[in-house]
Protein backbone atom coordinates (compact mmCIF):
# COMPACT_ATOMS: atom_id res chain seq x y z
CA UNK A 1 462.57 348.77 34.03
CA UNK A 2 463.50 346.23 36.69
CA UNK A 3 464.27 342.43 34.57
CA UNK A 4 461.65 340.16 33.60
CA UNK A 5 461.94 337.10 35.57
CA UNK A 6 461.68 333.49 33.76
CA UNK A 7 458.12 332.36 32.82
CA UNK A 8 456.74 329.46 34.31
CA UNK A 9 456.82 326.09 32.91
CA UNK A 10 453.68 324.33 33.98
CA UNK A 11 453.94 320.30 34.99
CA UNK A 12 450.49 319.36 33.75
CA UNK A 13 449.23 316.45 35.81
CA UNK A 14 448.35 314.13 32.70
CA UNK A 15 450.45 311.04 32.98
CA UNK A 16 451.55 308.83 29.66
CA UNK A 17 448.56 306.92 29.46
CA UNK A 18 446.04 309.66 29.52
CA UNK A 19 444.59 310.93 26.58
CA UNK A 20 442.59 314.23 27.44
CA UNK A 21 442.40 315.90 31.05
CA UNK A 22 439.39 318.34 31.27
CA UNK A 23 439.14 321.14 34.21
CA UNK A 24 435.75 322.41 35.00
CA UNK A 25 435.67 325.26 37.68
CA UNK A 26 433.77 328.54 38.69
CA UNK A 27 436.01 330.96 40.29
CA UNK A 28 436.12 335.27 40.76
CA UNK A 29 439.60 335.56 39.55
CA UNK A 30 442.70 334.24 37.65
CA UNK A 31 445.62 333.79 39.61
CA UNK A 32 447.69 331.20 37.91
CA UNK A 33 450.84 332.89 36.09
CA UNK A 34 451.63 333.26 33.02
CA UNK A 35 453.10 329.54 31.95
CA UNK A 36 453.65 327.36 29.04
CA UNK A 37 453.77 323.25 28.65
CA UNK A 38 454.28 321.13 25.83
CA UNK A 39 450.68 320.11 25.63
CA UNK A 40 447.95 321.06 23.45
CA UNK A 41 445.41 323.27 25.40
CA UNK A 42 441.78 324.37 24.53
CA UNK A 43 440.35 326.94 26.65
CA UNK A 44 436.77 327.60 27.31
CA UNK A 45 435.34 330.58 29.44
CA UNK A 46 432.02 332.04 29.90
CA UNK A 47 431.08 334.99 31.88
CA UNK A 48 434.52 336.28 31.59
CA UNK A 49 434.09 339.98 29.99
CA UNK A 50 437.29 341.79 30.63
CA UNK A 51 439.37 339.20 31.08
CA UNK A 52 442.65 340.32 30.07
CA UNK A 53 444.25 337.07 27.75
CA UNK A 54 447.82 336.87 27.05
CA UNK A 55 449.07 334.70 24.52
CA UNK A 56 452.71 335.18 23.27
CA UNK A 57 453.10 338.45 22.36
CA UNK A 58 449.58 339.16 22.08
CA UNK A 59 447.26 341.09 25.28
CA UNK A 60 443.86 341.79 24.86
CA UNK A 61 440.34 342.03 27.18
CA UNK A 62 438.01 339.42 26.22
CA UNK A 63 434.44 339.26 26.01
CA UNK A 64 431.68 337.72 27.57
CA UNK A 65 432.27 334.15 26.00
CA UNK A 66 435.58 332.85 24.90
CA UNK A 67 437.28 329.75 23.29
CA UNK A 68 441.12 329.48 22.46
CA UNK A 69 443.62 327.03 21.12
CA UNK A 70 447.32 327.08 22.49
CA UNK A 71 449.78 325.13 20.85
CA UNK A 72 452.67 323.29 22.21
CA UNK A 73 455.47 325.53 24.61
CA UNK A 74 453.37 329.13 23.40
CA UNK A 75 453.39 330.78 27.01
CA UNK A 76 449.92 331.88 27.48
CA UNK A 77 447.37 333.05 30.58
CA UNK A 78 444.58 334.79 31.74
CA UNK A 79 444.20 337.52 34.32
CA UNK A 80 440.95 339.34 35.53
CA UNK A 81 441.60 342.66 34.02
CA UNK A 82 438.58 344.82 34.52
CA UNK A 83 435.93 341.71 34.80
CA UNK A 84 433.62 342.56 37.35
CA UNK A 85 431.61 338.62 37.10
CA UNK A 86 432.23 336.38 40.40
CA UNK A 87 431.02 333.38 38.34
CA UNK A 88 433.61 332.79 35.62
CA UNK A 89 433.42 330.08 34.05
CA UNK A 90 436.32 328.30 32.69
CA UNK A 91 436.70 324.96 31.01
CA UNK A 92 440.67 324.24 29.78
CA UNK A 93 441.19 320.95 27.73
CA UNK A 94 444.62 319.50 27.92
CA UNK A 95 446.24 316.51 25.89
CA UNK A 96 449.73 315.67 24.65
CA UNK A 97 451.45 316.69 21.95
CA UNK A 98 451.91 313.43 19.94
CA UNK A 99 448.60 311.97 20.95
CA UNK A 100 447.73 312.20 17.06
CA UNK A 101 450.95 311.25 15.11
CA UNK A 102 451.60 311.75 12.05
CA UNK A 103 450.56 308.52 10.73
CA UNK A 104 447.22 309.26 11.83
CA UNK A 105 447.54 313.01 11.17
CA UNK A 106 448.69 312.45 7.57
CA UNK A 107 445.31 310.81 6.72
CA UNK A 108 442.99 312.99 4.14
CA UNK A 109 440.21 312.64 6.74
CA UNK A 110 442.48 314.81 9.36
CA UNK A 111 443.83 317.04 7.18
CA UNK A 112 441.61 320.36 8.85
CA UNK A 113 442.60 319.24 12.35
CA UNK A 114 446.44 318.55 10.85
CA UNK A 115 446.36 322.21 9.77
CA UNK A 116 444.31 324.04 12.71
CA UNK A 117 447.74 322.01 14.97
CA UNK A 118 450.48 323.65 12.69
CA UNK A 119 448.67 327.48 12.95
CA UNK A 120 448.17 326.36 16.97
CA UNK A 121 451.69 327.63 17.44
CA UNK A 122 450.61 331.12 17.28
CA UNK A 123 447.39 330.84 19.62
CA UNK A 124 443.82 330.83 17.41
CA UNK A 125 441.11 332.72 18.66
CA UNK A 126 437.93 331.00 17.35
CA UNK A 127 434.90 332.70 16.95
CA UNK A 128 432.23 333.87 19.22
CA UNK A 129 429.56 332.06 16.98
CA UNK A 130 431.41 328.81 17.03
CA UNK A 131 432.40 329.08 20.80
CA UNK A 132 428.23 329.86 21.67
CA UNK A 133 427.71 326.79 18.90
CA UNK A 134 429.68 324.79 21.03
CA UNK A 135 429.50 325.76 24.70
CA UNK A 136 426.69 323.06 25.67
CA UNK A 137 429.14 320.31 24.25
CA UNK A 138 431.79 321.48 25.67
CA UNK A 139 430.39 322.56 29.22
CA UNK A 140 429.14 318.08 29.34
CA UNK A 141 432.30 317.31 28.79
CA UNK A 142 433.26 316.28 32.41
CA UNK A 143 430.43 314.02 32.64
CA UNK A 144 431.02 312.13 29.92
CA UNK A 145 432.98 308.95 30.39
CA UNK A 146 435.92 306.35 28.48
CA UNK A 147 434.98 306.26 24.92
CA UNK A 148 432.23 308.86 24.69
CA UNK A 149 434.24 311.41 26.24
CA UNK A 150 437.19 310.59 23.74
CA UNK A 151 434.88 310.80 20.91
CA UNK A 152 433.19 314.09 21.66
CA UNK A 153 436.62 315.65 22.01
CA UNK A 154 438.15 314.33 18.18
CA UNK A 155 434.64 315.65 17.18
CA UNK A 156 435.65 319.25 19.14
CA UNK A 157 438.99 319.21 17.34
CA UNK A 158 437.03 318.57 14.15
CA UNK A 159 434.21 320.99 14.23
CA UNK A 160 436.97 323.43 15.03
CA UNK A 161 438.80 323.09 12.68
CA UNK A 162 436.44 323.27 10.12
CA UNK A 163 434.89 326.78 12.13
CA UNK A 164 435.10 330.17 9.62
CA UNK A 165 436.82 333.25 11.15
CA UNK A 166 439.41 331.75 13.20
CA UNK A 167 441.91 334.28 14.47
CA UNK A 168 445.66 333.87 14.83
CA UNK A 169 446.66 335.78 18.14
CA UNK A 170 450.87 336.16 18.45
CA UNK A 171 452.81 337.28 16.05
CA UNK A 172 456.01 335.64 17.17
CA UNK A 173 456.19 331.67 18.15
CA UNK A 174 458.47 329.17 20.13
CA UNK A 175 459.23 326.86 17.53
CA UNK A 176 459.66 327.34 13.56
CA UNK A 177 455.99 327.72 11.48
CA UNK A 178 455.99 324.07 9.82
CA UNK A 179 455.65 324.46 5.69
CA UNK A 180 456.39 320.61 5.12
CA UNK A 181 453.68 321.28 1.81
CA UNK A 182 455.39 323.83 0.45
CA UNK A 183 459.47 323.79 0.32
CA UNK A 184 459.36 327.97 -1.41
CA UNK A 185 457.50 328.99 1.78
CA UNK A 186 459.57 327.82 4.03
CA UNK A 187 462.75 328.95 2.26
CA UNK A 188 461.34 332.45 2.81
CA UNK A 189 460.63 331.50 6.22
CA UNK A 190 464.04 330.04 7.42
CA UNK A 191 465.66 333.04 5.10
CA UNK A 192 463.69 335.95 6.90
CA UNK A 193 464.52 334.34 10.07
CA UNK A 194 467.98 334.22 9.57
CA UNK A 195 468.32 337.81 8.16
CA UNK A 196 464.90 339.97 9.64
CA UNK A 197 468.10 342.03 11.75
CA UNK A 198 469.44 343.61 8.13
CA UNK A 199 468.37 345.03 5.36
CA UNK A 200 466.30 342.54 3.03
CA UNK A 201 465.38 343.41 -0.57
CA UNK A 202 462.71 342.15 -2.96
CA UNK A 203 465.76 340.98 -5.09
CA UNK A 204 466.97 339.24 -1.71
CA UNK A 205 464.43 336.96 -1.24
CA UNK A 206 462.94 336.33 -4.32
CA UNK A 207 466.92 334.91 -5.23
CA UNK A 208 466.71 332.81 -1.94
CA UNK A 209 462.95 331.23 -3.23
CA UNK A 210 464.73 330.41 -6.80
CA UNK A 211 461.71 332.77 -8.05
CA UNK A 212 461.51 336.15 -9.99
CA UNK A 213 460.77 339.48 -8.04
CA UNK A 214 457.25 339.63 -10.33
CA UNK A 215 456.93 335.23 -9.21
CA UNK A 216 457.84 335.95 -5.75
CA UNK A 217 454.91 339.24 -4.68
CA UNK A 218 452.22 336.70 -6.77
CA UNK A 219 453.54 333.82 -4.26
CA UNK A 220 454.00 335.95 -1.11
CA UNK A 221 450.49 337.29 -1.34
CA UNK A 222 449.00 334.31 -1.74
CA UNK A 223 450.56 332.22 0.49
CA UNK A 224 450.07 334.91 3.22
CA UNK A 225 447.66 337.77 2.32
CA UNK A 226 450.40 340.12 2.54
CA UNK A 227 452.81 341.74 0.76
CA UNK A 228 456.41 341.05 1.53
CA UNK A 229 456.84 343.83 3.39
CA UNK A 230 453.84 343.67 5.27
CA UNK A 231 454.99 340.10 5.96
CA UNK A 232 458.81 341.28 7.12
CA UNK A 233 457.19 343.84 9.40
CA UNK A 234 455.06 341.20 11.14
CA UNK A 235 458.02 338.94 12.16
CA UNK A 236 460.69 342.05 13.09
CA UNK A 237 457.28 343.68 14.95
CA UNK A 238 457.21 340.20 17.00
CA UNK A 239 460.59 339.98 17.74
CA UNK A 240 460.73 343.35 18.53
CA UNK A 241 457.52 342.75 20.80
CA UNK A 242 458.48 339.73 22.66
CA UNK A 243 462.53 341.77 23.97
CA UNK A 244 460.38 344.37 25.27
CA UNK A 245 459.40 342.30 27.78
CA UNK A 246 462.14 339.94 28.25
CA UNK A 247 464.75 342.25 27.46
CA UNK A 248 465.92 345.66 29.62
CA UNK A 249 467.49 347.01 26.07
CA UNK A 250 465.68 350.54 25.11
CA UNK A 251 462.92 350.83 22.53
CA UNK A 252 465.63 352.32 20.24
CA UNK A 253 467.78 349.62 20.56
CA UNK A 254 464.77 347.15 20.12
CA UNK A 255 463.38 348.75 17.26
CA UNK A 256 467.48 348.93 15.58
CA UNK A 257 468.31 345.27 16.82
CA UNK A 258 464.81 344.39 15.04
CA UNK A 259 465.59 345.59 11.46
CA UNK A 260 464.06 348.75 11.72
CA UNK A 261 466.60 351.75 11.24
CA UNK A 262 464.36 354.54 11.66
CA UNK A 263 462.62 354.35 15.37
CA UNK A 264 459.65 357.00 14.54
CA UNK A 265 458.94 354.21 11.44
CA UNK A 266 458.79 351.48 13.81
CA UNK A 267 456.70 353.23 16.62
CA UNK A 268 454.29 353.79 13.81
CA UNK A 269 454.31 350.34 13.17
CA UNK A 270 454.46 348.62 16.15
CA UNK A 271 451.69 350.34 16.88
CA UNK A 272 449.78 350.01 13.68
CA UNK A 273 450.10 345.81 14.35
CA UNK A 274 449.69 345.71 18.15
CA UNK A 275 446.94 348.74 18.59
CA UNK A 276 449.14 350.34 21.04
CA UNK A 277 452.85 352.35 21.51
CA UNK A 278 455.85 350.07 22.17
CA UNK A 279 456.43 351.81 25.65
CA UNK A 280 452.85 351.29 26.55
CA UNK A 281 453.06 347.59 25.11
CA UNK A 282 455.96 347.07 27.59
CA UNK A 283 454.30 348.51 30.50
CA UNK A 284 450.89 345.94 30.03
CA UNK A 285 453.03 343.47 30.67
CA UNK A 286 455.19 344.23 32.93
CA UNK A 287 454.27 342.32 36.51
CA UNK A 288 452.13 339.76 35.38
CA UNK A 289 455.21 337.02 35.19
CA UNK A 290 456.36 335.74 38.04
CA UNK A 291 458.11 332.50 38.97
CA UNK A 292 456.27 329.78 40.90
């Protein structure tokens, strides 16, 4: 497989003093590539069935109405797949990433929106009941003007944030998951991180959380509705995921250089997380990155 060229890092056009920039178009196809930027981005699109949406390590068709969050320097894009609609419609909703600091963001009244930011780092996939809930507020957007307009979008951010069934889409992320609320957690997190490449034990990590083995699965679930080792599987499955398609190393080596040291274990897995092989994984993405 030839090497993956370098993603593209998108220049958004909104200058220091702008808050929010909305796009409104119609178009028959995406042809933008995939990208990433260090602003916030909501995206919005109707009509779009088949739509294939790639958001980290994550690929998947879309249906007919759509509405996604992606967090600061998370490449993302989408490409027209097998949609067959010459009316797309696509709304995308940029704004910077300190345009709420933490001042602001630290009050109780923002803590949903505080929280829907920190998960924004894998992608979230909000319902299709709260993107049809909110398509007519979002589709006036670009008529609305000064104040109004910056309103309706905090009371966007709010209403999603507060949505049920919100869906985290990539597995791996650019920047460390933020646990400032709970030291433990992140202890686990920075630990796996550091050691996801070798063997890890219960008795491993529970010593590196200052917890007991018993403590540490009671913790682990909650915190994360998985056991440990579901949890470990999800972050050497996105590592694993995201050098298939920068990397020219072989699935073996992936899998090995991932933690896992049996490769018919991690094809089962891989595939048990992503809904597809590793070798077919590499191959939907391979082509659709290209350097402007």
């Amino acid at each position: 497989m030839p090497k993956v060229q370098k993603i593209h890092r998108e220049i958004t056009p909104l200058s220091p003093e702008d808050s929010f920039l909305v796009f409104d178009r119609v178009k028959d196809t995406f042809d933008f590539p995939i990208h990433f930027h260090p602003e916030f981005e909501i995206n919005f699109i109707q009509h779009g069935k088949g739509v294939r949406r790639i958001i980290g390590d994550h690929i998947e068709e879309i249906d007919d109405i759509e509405l996604v969050l992606v967090g600061p320097n998370l490449y993302h894009g989408w490409e027209i797949g097998s949609c067959k609609h010459k009316q797309i419609h696509e709304i995308t909703i940029q704004f910077h990433n300190d345009l709420f600091d933490e001042t602001l963001l630290s009050r109780r009244i923002m803590a949903p929106i505080k929280d829907m930011f920190n998960r924004s780092i894998h992608g979230i996939l909000f319902s299709k009941k709260t993107a049809n809930e909110l398509a007519s507020r979002i589709t006036q957007l670009s008529r609305l003007d000064s104040m109004d307009y910056f309103l309706e979008i905090i009371s966007i951010l709010h209403d999603l944030a507060n949505s049920r069934n919100q869906r985290l889409l990539s597995t791996y992320t650019v920047d460390h998951d933020k646990f400032e609320e709970d030291d433990k957690m992140r202890l686990v997190y920075e630990y796996v991180q550091k050691n996801f490449s070798e063997k890890i034990t219960l008795d491993d990590v529970s010593r590196a959380a200052f917890m007991s083995p018993v403590s540490f699965n009671r913790f682990i679930k909650k915190r994360t509705g998985k056991t440990f080792v579901n949890y470990l599987n999800d972050i050497r499955v996105g590592y694993a995921a995201r050098w298939l398609v920068e990397k020219d190393s072989s699935i073996s080596e992936i899998a090995f250089k991932a933690g896992f040291n049996n490769i018919a274990n991690f094809n089962r897995i891989f595939k048990s997380l992503k809904k597809t092989t590793p070798s077919q994984y590499r191959e939907n993405f391979y082509g659709i990155k290209r350097v402007l």
